[in-house]
Protein backbone atom coordinates (compact mmCIF):
# COMPACT_ATOMS: atom_id res chain seq x y z
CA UNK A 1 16.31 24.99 64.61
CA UNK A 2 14.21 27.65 63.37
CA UNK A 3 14.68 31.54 63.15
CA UNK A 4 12.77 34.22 62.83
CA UNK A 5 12.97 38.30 63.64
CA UNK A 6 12.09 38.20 66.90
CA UNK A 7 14.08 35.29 67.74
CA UNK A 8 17.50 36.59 65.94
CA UNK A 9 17.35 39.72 68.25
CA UNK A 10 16.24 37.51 71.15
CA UNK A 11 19.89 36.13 71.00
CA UNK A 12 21.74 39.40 71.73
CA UNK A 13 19.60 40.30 75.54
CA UNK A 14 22.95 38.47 77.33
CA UNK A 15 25.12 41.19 75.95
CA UNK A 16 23.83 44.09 78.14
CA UNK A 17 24.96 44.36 81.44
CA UNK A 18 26.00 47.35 83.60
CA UNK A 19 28.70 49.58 83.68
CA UNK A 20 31.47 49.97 86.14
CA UNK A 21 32.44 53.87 86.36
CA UNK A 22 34.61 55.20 83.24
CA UNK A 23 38.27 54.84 83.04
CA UNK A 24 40.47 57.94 82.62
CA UNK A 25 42.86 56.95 80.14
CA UNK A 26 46.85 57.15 80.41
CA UNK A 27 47.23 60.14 77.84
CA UNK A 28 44.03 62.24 79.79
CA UNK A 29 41.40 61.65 77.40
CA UNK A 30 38.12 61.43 79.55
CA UNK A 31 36.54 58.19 76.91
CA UNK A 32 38.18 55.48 75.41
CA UNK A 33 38.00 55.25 71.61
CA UNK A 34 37.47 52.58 69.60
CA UNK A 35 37.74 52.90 66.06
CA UNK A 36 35.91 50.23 63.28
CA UNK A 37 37.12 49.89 60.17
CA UNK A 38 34.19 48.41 57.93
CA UNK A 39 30.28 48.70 58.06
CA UNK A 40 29.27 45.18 57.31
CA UNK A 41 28.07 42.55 59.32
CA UNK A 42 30.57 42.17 61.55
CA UNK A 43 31.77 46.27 61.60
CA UNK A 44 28.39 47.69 62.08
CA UNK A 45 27.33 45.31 64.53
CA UNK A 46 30.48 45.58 66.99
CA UNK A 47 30.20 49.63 66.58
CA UNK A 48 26.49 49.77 67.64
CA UNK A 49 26.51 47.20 70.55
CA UNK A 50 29.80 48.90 71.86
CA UNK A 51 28.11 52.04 71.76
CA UNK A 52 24.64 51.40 72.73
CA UNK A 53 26.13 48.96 75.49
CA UNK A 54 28.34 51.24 76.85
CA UNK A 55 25.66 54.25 77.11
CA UNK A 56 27.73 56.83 76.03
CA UNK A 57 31.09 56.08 78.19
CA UNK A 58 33.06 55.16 74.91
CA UNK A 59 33.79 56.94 72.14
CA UNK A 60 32.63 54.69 68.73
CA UNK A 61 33.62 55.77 65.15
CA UNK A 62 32.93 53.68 61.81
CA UNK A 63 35.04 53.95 59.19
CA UNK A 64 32.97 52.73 55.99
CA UNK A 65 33.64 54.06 52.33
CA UNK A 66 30.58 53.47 50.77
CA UNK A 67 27.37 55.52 52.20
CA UNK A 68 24.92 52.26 51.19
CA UNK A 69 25.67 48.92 51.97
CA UNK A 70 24.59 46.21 49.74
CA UNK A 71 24.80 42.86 51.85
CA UNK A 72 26.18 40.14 50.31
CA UNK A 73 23.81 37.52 51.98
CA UNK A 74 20.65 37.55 50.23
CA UNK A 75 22.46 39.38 46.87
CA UNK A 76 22.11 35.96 44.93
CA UNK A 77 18.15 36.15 45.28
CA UNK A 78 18.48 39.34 43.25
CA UNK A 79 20.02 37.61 40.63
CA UNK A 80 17.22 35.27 40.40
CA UNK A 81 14.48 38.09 40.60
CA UNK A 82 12.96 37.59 43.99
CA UNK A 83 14.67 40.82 45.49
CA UNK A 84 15.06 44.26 44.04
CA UNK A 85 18.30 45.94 44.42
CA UNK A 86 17.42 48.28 47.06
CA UNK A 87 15.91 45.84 49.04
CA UNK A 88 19.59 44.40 49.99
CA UNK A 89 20.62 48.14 50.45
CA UNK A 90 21.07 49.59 53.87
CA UNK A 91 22.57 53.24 55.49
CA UNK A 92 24.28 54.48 58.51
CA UNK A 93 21.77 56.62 60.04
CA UNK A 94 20.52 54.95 62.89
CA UNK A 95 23.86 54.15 64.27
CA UNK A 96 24.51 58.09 63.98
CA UNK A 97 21.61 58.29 65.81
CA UNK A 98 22.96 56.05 69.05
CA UNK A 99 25.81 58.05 69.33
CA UNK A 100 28.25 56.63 66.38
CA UNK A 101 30.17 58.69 64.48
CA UNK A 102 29.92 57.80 61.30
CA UNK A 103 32.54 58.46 58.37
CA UNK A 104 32.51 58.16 54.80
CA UNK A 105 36.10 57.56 53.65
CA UNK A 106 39.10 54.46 53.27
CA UNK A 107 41.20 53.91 56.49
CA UNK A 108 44.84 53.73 54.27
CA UNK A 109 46.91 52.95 57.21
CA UNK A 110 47.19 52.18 60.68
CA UNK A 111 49.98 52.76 62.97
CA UNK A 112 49.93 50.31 65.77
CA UNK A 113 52.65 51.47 67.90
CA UNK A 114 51.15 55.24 67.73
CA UNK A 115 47.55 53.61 68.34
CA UNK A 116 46.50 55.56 64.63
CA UNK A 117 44.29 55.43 61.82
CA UNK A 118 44.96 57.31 58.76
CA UNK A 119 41.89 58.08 56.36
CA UNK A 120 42.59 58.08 52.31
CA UNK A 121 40.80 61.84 53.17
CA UNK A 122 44.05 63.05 55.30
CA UNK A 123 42.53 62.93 58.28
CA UNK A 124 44.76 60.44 61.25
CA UNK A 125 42.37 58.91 64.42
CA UNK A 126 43.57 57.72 67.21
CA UNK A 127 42.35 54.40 69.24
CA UNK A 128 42.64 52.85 72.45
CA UNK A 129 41.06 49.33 70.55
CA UNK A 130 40.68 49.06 66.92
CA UNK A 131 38.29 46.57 65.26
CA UNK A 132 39.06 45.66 61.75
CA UNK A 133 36.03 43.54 59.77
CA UNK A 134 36.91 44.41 55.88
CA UNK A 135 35.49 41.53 54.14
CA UNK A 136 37.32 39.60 51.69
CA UNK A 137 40.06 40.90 48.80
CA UNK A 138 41.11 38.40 46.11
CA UNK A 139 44.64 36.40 45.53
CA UNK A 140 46.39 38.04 42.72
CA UNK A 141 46.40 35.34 39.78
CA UNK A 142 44.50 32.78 41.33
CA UNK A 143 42.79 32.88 38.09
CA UNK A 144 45.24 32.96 35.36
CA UNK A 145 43.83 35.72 33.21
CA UNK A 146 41.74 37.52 35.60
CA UNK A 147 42.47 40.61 37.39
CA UNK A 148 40.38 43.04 39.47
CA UNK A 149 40.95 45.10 35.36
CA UNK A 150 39.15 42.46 34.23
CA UNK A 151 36.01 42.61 36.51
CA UNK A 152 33.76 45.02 34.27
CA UNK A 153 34.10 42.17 31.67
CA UNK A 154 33.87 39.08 33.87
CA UNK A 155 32.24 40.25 37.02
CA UNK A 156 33.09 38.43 40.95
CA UNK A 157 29.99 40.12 42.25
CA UNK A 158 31.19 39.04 45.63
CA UNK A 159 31.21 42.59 47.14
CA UNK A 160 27.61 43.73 46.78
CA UNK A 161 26.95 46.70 45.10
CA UNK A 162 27.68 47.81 41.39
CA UNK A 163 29.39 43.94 40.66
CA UNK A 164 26.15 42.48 41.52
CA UNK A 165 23.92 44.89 39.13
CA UNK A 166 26.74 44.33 36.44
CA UNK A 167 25.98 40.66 36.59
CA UNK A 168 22.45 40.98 36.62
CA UNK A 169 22.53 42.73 33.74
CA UNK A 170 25.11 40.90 31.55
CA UNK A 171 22.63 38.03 32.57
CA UNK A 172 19.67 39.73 31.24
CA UNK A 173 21.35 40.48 28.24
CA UNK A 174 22.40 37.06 27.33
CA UNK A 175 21.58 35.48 23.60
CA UNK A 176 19.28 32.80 23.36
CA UNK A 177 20.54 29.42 24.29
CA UNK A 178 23.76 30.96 25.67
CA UNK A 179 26.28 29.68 28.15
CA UNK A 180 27.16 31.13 31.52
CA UNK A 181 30.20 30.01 33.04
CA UNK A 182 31.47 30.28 36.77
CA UNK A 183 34.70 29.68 38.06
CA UNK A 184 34.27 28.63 41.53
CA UNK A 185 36.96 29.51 44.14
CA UNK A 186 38.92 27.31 46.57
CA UNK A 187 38.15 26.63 50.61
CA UNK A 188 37.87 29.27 52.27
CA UNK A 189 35.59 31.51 50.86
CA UNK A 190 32.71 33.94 51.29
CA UNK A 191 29.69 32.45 52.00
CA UNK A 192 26.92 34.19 51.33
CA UNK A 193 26.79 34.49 48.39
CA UNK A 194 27.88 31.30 48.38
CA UNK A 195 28.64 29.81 44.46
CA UNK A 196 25.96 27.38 44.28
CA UNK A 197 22.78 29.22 45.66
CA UNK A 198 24.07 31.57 42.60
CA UNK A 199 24.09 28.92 40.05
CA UNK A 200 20.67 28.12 41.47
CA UNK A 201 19.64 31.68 41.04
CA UNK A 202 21.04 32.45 37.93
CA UNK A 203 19.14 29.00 36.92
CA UNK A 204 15.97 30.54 38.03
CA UNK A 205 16.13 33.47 35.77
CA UNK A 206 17.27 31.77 33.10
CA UNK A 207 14.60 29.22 32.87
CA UNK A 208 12.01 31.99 32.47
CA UNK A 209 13.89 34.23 30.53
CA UNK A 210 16.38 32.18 28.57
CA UNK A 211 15.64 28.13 28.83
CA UNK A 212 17.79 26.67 26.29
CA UNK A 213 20.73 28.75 28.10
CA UNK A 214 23.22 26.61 29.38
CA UNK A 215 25.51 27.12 32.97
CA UNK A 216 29.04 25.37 33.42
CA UNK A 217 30.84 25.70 36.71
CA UNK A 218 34.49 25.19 36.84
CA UNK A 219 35.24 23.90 40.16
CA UNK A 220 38.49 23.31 41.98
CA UNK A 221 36.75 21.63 45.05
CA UNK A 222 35.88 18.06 45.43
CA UNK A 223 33.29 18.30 46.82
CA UNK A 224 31.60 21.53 48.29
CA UNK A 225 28.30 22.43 51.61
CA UNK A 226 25.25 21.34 51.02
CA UNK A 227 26.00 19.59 47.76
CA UNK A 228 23.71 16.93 47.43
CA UNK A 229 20.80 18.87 48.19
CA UNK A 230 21.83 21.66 45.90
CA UNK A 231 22.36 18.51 43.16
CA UNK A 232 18.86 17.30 44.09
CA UNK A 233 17.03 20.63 43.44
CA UNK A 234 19.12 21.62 40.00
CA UNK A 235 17.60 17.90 39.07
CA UNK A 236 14.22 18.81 39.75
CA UNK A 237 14.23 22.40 39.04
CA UNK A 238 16.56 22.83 35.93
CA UNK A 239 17.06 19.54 34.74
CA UNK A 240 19.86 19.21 31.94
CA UNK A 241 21.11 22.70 32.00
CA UNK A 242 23.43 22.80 34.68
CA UNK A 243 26.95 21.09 34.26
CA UNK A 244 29.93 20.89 37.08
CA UNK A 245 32.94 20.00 36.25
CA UNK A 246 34.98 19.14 39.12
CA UNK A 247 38.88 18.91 39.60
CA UNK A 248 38.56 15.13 38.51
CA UNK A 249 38.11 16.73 35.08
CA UNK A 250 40.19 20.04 34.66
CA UNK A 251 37.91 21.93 37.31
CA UNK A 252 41.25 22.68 39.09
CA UNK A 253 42.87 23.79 36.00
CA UNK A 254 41.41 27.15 34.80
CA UNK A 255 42.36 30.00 32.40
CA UNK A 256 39.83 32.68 31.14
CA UNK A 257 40.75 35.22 28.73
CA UNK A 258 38.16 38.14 28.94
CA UNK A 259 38.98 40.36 25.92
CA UNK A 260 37.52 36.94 23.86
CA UNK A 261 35.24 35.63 26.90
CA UNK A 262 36.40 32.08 26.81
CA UNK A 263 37.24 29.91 29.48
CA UNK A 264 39.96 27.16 29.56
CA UNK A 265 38.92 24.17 31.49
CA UNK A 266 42.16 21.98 30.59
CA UNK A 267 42.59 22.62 27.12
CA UNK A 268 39.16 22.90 26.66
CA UNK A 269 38.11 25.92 25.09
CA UNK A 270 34.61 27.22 26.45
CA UNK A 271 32.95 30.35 24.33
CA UNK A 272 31.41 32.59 27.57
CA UNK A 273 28.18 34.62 27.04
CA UNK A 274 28.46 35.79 30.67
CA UNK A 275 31.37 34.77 32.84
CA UNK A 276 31.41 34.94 36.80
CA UNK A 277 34.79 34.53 37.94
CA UNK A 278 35.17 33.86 41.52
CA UNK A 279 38.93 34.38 42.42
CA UNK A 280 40.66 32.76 45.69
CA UNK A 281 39.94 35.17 48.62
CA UNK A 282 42.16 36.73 51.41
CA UNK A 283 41.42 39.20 53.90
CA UNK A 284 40.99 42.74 53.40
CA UNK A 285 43.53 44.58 52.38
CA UNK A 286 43.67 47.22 55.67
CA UNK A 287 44.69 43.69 57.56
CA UNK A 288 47.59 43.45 55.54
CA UNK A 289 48.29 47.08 56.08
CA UNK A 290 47.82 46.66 60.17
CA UNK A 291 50.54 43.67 59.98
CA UNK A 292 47.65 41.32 61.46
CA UNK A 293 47.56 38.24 58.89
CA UNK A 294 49.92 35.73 58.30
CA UNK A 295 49.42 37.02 54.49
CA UNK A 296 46.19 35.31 54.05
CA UNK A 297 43.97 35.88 56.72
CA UNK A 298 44.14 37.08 60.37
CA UNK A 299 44.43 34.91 63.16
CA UNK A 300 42.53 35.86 66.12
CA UNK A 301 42.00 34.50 69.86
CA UNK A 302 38.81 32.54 69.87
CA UNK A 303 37.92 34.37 73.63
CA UNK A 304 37.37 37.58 71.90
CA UNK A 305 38.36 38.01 68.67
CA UNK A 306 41.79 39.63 69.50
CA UNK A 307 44.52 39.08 66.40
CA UNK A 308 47.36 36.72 67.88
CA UNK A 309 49.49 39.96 66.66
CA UNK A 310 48.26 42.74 68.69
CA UNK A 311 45.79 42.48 71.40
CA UNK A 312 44.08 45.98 71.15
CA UNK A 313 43.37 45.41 67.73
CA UNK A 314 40.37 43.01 66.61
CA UNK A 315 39.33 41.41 63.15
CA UNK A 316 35.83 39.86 62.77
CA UNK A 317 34.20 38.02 59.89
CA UNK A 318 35.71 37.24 56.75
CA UNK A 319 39.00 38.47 57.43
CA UNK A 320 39.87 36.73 60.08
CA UNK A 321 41.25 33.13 60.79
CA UNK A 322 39.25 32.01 64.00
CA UNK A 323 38.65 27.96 63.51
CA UNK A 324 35.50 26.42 62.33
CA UNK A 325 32.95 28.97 61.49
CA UNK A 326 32.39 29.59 57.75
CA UNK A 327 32.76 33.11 56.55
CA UNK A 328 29.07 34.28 56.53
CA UNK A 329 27.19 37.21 57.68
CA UNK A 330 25.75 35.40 60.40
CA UNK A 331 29.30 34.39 61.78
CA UNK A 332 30.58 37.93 61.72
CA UNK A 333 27.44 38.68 63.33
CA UNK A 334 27.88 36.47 66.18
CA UNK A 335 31.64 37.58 66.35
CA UNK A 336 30.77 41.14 66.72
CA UNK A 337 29.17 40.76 70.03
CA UNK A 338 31.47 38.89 71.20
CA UNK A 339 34.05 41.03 70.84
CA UNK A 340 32.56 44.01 71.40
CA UNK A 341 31.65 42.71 74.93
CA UNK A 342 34.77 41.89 75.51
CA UNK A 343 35.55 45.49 74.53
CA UNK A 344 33.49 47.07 76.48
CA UNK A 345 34.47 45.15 79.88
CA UNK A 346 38.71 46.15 79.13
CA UNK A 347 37.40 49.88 78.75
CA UNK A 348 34.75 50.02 81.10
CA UNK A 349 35.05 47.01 83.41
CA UNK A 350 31.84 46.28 82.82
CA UNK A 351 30.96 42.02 83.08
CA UNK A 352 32.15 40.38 80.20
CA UNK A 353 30.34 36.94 79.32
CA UNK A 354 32.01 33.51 78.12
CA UNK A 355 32.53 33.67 74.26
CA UNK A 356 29.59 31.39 72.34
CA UNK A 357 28.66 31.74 68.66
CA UNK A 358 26.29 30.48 66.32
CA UNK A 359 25.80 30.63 62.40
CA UNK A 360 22.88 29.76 59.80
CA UNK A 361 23.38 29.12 56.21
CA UNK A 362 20.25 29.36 54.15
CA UNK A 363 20.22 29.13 50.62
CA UNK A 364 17.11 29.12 48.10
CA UNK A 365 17.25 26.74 45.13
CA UNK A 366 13.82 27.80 43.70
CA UNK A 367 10.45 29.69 44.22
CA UNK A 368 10.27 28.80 48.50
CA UNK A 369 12.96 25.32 47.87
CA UNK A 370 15.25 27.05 50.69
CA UNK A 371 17.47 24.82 52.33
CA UNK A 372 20.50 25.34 55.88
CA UNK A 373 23.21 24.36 57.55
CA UNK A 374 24.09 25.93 60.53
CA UNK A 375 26.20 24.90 64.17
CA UNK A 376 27.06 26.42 67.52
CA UNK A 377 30.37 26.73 68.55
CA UNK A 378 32.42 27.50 71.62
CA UNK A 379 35.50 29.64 72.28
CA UNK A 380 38.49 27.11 73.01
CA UNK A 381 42.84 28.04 73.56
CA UNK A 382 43.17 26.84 70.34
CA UNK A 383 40.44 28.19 67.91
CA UNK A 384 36.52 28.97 67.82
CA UNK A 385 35.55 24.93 67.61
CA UNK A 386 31.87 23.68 66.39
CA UNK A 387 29.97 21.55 69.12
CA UNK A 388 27.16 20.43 67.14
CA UNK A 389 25.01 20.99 64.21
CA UNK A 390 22.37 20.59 61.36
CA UNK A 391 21.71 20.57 57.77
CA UNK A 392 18.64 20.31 56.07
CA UNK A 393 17.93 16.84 54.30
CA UNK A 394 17.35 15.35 51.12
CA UNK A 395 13.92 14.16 50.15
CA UNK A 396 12.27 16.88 52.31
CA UNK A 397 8.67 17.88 51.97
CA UNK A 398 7.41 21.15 49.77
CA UNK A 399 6.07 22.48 53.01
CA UNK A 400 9.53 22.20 55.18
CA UNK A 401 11.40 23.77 52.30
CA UNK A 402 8.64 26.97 52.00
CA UNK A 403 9.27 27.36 56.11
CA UNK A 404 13.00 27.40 55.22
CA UNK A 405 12.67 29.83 53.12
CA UNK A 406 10.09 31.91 55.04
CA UNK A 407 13.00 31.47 57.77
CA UNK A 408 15.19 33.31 55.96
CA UNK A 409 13.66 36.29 55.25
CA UNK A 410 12.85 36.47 58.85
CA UNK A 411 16.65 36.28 59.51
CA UNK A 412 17.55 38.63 57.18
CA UNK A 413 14.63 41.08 58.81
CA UNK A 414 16.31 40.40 61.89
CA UNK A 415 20.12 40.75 61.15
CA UNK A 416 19.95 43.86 59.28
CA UNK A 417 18.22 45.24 62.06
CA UNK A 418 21.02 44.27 64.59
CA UNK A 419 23.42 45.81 62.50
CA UNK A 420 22.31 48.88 61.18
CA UNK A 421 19.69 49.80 64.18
């Protein structure tokens, strides 16, 4: 399977259709409302389809804090100095130009019985369907001796943004022959940036900038996607500096203490030039808030991404517990349009088509090494379930991995379009 621009935003044509004439809803409002809570992959996706879609007949706001978005996917090649940090960095003004109103602040509550948003900034919004896609908050303690306090000193970067420069920049200032540890987190996490592209990345940089430097990942997981080809390029890229240490030897049991930078990896006390802690992840915190997880994540219906709590309230992406898909930008992607064609058809009674995703994985190992993984899937009673698939293969030719690569960017090209217009 190959992707590029032009074939990413071939995939979305089945979600237009026509519209039926506009409901007048039961309290006399002349539009329906939907409100979307996060301007990510998933958020910024559902907003503009349900408002370009519907032509005007609903009424879309996005609820997004920050005013540029850094993606995560494609944050780990910054890291390794093949993007700059603007490059990954995105804004909100052509969905205000389709028609979506746009706004800057927190949603701090939401009122499900009342149909109600409240904004950090005072202001309460009302909804007739609310879509939640927040991303990905972290388990408090899953790292004994890490806190969100702690993340100046030993950064996640798994929110793009300010984390991500922070690590960059500890990187860059890293002594000769010095060690950079990551703790890895447990199934399920984010991915992109998924751990191991950023050990490759961080790899990358450091064997031009800082070769005798050493990396150490403390890993809970047996085993982890895509890992023999990533252990195939760190052998022929960065031989002898990269060392895993799974849960068959303390990976699973973890300390860090940041005022003194170590790590301990089962009584094993590891000095840290640069530490990347990667905590266990749960959905966003406004899920919690809405009463949609089951304290983790939030289960949804597979048809339409509709939480098995509420159905006029939606969670896409990372948040949400939907089946097989991995938490990537392409899945939330894929889940937006879904769900904001089913969306549109309960508002409008416009057509609404059978559910079908699809999700790509790329990750680059070195200067054009990219390797995937990717599957379709198909909405079922039970959960979204994965009908087939494909993963790139050991042993592969310099050529296939540069057209991997090349891929990507085309993706990327393509999925930031979709999103932000």
């Amino acid at each position: 399977m190959t992707m590029d621009r032009r074939a990413f935003l071939g995939t979305t044509a089945a979600a237009s259709t026509a519209l039926a004439a506009p409901m007048v809803l039961a309290d006399g409002h002349a539009k329906p409302r939907v409100i979307v809570v996060g301007g990510g992959a998933g958020g910024a996706t559902a907003a503009r389809y349900i408002a370009k879609d519907s032509k005007g007949e609903i009424d879309v706001t996005l609820i997004e804090p920050t005013r540029t978005y850094f993606t995560c996917f494609f944050s780990n090649l910054y890291l390794g100095g093949f993007k700059e940090i603007d490059d990954i960095g995105h804004t909100y003004g052509g969905l205000a130009a389709i028609g979506v109103n746009v706004v800057h602040d927190w949603a701090v509550g939401v009122d499900r019985d009342a149909k109600t948003v409240s904004l950090a900034g005072g202001d309460v919004l009302s909804y007739d369907k609310l879509v939640l896609s927040p991303g990905i908050d972290f388990v408090d303690d899953s790292v004994p001796g890490w806190s969100v306090a702690a993340q100046n000193a030993m950064p996640h970067a798994y929110k793009g943004g300010s984390q991500t420069e922070l690590l960059k920049a500890q990187l860059a200032a890293m002594p000769e022959g010095g060690t950079f540890a990551m703790v890895a987190p447990p199934n399920p996490y984010r991915c992109p940036p998924g751990p191991y592209e950023r050990v490759s990345m961080v790899a990358h940089f450091l064997k031009a900038n800082n070769p005798t430097a050493k990396i150490i990942i403390a890993d809970p997981k047996p085993k982890f996607s895509k890992q023999g080809l990533f252990e195939e390029g760190w052998n022929n890229h960065y031989g002898g500096m990269i060392e895993r240490i799974g849960p068959d030897f303390g990976g699973e049991n973890v300390s860090v203490d940041p005022a003194t930078m170590t790590v301990d990896i089962d009584g094993e006390i590891i000095n840290a030039d640069v530490c990347n802690v990667i905590p266990a992840m749960k959905a966003g915190r406004i899920a919690e808030i809405a009463g949609v997880t089951d304290g983790n994540w939030a289960p949804v219906n597979a048809i339409d991404m509709s939480t098995k709590a509420d159905a006029d309230v939606y969670v896409l992406g990372d948040a949400s517990q939907q089946g097989d898909m991995p938490k990537s930008g392409f899945s939330a992607n894929s889940q937006a349009k879904v769900c904001a064609n089913a969306i549109r058809g309960a508002l409008t009674g416009s057509r609404v088509f059978p559910a079908k995703f699809s999700n790509t994985c790329w990750s680059l190992i070195d200067t054009n090494d990219g390797v995937k993984v990717g599957a379709t899937y198909e909405a079922t009673d039970e959960k979204i379930t994965k009908i087939d698939g494909f993963v790139s293969q050991t042993g592969e030719s310099a050529d296939v991995r540069r057209a991997t690569y090349e891929e990507s960017e085309g993706w990327y090209s393509g999925i930031t379009a979709d999103m932000f217009g």
